[in-house]
Protein backbone atom coordinates (compact mmCIF):
# COMPACT_ATOMS: atom_id res chain seq x y z
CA UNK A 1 9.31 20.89 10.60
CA UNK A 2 8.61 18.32 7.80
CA UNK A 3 5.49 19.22 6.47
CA UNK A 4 6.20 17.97 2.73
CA UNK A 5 3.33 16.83 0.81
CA UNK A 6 4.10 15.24 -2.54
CA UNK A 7 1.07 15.93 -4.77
CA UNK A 8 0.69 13.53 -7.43
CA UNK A 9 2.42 12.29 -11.17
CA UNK A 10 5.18 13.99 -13.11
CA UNK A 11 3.29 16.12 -15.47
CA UNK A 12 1.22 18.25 -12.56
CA UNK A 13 4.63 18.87 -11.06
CA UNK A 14 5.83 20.33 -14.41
CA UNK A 15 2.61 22.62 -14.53
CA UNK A 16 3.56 23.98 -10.56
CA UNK A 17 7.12 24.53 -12.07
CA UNK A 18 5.81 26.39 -15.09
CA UNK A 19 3.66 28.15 -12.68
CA UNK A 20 6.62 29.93 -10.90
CA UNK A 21 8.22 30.78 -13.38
CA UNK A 22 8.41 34.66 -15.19
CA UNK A 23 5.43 35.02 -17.43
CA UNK A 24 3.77 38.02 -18.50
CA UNK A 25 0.28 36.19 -19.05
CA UNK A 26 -1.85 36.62 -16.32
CA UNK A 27 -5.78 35.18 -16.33
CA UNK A 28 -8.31 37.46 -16.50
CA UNK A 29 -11.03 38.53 -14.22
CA UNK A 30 -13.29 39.58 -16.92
CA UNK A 31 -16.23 37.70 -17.56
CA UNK A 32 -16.27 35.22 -20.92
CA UNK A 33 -18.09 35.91 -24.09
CA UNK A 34 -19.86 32.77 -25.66
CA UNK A 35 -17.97 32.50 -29.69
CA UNK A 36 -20.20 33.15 -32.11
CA UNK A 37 -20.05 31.30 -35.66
CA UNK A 38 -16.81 30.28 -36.91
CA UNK A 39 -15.10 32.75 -39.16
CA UNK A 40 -14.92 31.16 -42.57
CA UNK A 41 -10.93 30.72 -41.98
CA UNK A 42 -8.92 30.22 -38.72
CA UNK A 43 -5.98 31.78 -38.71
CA UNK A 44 -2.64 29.66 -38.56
CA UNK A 45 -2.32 27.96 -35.15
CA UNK A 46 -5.27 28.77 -33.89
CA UNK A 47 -8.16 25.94 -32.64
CA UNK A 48 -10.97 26.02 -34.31
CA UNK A 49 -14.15 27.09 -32.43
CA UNK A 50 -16.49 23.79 -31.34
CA UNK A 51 -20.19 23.98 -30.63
CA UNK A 52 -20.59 25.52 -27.22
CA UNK A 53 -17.42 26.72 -27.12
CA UNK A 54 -16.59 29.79 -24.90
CA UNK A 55 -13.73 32.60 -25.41
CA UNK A 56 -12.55 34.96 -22.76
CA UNK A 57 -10.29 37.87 -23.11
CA UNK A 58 -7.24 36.73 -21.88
CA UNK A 59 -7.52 34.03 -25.20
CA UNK A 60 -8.27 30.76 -22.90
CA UNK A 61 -10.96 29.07 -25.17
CA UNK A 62 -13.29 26.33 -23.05
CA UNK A 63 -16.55 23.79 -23.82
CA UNK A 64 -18.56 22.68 -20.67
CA UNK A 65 -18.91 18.87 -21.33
CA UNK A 66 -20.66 18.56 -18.29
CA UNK A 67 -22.10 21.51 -16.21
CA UNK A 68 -21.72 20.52 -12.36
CA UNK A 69 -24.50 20.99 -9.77
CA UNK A 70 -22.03 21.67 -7.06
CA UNK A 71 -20.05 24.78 -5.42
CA UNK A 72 -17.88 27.17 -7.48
CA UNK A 73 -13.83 27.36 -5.81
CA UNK A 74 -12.86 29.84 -4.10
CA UNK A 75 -9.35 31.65 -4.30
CA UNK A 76 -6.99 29.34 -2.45
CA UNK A 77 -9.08 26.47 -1.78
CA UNK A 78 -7.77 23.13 -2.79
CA UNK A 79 -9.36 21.34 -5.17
CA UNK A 80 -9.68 17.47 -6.27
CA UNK A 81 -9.12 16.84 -9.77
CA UNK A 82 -9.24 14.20 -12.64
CA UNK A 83 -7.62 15.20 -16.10
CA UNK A 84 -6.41 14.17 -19.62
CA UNK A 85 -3.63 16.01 -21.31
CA UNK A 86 -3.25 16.14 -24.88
CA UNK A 87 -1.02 18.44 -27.70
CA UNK A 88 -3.11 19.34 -30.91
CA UNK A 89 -2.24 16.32 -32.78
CA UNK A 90 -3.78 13.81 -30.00
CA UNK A 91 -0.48 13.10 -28.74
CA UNK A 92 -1.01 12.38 -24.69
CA UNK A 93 1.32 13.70 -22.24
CA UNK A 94 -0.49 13.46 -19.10
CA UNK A 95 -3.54 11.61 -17.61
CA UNK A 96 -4.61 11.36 -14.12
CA UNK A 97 -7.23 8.49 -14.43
CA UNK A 98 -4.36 6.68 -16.36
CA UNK A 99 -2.76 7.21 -12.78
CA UNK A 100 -5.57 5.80 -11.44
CA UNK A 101 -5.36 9.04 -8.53
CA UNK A 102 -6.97 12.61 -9.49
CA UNK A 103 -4.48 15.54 -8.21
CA UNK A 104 -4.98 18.03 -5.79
CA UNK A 105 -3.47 21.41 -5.69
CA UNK A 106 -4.77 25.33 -4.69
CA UNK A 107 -7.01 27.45 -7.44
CA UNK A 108 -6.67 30.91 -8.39
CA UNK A 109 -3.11 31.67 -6.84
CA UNK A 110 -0.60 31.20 -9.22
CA UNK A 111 0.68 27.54 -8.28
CA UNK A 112 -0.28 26.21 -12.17
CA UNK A 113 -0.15 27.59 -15.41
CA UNK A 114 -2.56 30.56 -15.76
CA UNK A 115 -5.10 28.42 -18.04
CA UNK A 116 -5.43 26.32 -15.58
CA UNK A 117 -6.30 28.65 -12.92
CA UNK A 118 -8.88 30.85 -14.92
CA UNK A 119 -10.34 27.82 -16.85
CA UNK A 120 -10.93 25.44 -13.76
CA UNK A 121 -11.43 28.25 -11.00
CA UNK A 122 -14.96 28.86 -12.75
CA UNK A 123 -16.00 25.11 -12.54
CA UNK A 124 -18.89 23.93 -10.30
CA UNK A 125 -18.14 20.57 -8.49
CA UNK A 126 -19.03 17.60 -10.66
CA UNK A 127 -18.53 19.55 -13.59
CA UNK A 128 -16.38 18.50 -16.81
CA UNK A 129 -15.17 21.07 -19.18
CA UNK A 130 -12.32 20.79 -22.23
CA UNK A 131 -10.07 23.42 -21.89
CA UNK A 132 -7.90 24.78 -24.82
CA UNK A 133 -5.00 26.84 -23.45
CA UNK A 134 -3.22 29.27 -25.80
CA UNK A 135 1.00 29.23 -25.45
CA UNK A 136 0.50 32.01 -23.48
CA UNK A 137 -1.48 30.57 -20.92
CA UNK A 138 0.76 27.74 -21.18
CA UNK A 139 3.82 26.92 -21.58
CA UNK A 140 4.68 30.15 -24.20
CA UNK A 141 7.77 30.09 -27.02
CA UNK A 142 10.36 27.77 -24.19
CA UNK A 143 7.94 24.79 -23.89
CA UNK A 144 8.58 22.18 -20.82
CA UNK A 145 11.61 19.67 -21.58
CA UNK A 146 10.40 16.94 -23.76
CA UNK A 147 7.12 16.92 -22.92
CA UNK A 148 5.21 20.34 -24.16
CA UNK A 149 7.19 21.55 -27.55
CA UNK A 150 7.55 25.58 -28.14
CA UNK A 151 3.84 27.43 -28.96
CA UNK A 152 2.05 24.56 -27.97
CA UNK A 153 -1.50 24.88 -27.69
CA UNK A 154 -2.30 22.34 -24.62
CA UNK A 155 -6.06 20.42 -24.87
CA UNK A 156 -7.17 19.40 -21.05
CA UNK A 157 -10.46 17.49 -20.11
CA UNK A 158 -11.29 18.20 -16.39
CA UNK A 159 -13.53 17.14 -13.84
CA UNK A 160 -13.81 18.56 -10.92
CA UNK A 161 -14.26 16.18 -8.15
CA UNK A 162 -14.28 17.64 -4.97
CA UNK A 163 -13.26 21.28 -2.90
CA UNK A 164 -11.43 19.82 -0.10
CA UNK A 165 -12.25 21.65 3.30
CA UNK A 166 -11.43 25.06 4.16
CA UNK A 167 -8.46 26.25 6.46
CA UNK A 168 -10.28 28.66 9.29
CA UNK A 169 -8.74 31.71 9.52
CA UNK A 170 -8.30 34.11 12.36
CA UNK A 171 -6.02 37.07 12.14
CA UNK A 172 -4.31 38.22 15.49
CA UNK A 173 -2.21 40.76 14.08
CA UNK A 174 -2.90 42.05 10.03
CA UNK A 175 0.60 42.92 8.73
CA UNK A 176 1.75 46.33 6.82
CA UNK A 177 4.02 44.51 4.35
CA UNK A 178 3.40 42.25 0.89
CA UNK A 179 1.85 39.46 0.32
CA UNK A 180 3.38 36.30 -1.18
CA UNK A 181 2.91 34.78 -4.48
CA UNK A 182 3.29 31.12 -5.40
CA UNK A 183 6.89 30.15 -5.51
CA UNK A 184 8.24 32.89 -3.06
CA UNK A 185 10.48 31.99 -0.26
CA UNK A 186 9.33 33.16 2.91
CA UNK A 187 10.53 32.92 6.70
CA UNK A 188 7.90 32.24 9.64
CA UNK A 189 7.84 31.63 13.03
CA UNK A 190 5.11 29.34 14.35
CA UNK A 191 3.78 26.75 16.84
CA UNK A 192 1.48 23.73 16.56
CA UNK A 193 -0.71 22.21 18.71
CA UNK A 194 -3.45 19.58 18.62
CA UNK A 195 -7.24 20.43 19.43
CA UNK A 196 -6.39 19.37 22.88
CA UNK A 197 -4.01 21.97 23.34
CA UNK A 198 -0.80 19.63 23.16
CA UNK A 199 2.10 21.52 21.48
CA UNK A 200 4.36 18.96 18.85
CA UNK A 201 6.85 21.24 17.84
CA UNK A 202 7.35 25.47 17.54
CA UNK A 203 10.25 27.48 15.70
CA UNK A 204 9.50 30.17 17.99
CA UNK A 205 10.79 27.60 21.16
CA UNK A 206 13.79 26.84 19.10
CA UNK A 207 14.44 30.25 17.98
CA UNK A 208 14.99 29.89 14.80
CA UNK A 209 12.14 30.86 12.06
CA UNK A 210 11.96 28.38 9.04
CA UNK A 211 12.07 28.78 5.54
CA UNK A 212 10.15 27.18 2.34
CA UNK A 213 8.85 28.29 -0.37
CA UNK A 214 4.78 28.47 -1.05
CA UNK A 215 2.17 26.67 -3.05
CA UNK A 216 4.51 24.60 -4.58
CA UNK A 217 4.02 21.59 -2.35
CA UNK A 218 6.41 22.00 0.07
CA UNK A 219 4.51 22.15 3.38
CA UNK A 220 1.24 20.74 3.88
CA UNK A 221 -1.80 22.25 2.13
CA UNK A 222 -3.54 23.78 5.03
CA UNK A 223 -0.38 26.33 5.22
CA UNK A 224 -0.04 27.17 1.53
CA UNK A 225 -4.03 27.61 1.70
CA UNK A 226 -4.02 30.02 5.15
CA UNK A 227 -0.35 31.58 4.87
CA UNK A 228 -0.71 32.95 0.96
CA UNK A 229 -3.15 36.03 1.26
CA UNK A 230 -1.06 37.35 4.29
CA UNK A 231 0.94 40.30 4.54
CA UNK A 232 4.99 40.25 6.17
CA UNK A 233 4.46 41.17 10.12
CA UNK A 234 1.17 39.23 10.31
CA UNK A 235 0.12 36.90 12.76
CA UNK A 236 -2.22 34.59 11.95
CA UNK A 237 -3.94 31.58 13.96
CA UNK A 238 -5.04 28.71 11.32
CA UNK A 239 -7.24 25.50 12.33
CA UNK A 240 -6.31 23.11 9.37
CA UNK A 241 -9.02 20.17 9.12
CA UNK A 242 -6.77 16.91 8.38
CA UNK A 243 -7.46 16.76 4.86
CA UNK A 244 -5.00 19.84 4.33
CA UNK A 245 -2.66 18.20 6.52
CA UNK A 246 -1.52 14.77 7.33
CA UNK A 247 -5.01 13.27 6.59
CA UNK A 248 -6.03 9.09 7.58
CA UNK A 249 -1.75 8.25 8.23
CA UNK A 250 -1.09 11.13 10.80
CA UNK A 251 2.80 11.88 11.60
CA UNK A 252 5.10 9.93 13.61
CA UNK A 253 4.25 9.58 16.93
CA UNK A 254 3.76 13.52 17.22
CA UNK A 255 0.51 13.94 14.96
CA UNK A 256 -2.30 10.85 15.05
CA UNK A 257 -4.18 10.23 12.22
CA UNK A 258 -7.10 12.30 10.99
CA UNK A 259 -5.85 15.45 13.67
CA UNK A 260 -6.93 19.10 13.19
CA UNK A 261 -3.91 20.85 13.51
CA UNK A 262 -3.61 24.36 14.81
CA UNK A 263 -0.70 26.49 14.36
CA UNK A 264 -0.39 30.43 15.29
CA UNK A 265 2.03 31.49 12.55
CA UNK A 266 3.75 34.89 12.18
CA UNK A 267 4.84 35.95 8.13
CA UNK A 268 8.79 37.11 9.00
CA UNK A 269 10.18 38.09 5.63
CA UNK A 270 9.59 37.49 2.14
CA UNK A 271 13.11 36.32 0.58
């Protein structure tokens, strides 16, 4: 099945990479304490505090720019993005409105670098918040390639644009095994059909499971979004609006244009 979906410029892809990679950092789920004044000196390589600013435990520091009217994500859903990347000094290594095309990719599981996940998963839609990301919630002591040196402390403005449509879930069978994380390489067995009931392809009628590896753009959205909080032996039946999947251009002659897709998919094996 080719369900690729190639997500947007160069530098997002290097924060999905960074994203699967070993790191000890992990966001926090405790709640963020406002900074009080700044302490007469910073130390070395730290940012200094701005007006509004806000601190949480795990180190992220953020200022709300803009405080959106709209829904909060939730774990998993995909969101619609604009942002500017910058290192310390100003220098810019990454802008989607340069682009001219905001990015898309799924909150709170791991598929981007852990600032990005705890500093953006608490935005409400319309919102715009600067986000100052420690090393450790970046990039840490290796850096990316050319692009993000060692330590760097990485300075994002974000708005959030839109939370793209929800996968519906229904679980036919809950399994007794793990769950994935982003980057894993699992094995499923599934079959798609149309609303209509038309079936365009199945591993299970070719008897032979595929393989990929999750949230890291490989398949379509609505799977990354509706496979990742399952557990190995599950079944699960997903209805995937067409914004998760093949959206306005459809698929071949197999998939038309703006189709809800519905697959029954079964989690195999966690490589």
């Amino acid at each position: 099945m080719s369900h690729t979906r190639v997500l947007s410029i160069a530098v997002f892809l290097v924060l999905v990479v960074a994203a699967c990679s070993p790191s000890t950092a992990q966001p926090t789920n405790q709640p963020p304490t406002p900074s009080t004044n700044p302490p007469a000196t910073v130390p070395a390589g730290q940012p200094t505090p701005s007006e509004g600013e806000v601190t949480t435990a795990s180190g992220l520091h953020y200022v709300d720019l803009v405080v959106g009217n709209g829904e909060t994500p939730q774990t998993a859903d995909f969101i619609l993005v604009h942002y500017v990347g910058t290192l310390e000094d100003g220098t810019q290594f990454g802008s989607s409105r340069e682009a001219g095309q905001p990015i898309t990719f799924p909150i709170g599981i791991g598929a981007l670098i852990p600032g990005w996940d705890e500093g953006v998963g608490s935005m409400k839609v319309g919102g715009k918040r600067r986000l100052i990301i420690p090393p450790e919630l970046g990039f840490g002591a290796e850096g990316s390639g050319n692009v993000i040196p060692p330590n760097a402390t990485l300075i994002f403005e974000v708005e959030l644009l839109e939370i793209l449509p929800r996968v519906q879930i229904e679980d036919i069978v809950v399994g007794a095994g793990p769950s994935p994380k982003a980057g894993d390489t699992l094995s499923v067995h599934y079959t798609g059909t149309l609303e209509d009931g038309t079936q365009f392809d199945s591993s299970v009628d070719r008897g032979q499971p595929i393989e990929f590896r999750i949230a890291t753009g490989d398949v379509i959205p609505g799977w990354d979004q509706g496979i990742i909080s399952m557990k190995v032996g599950g079944k699960r039946k997903l209805t995937i609006p067409s914004e998760l999947a093949y959206g306005e251009s459809g698929q071949g002659e197999t998939i038309p244009p703006n189709a809800t897709l519905i697959f029954e998919v079964e989690l195999l094996e966690i490589k």
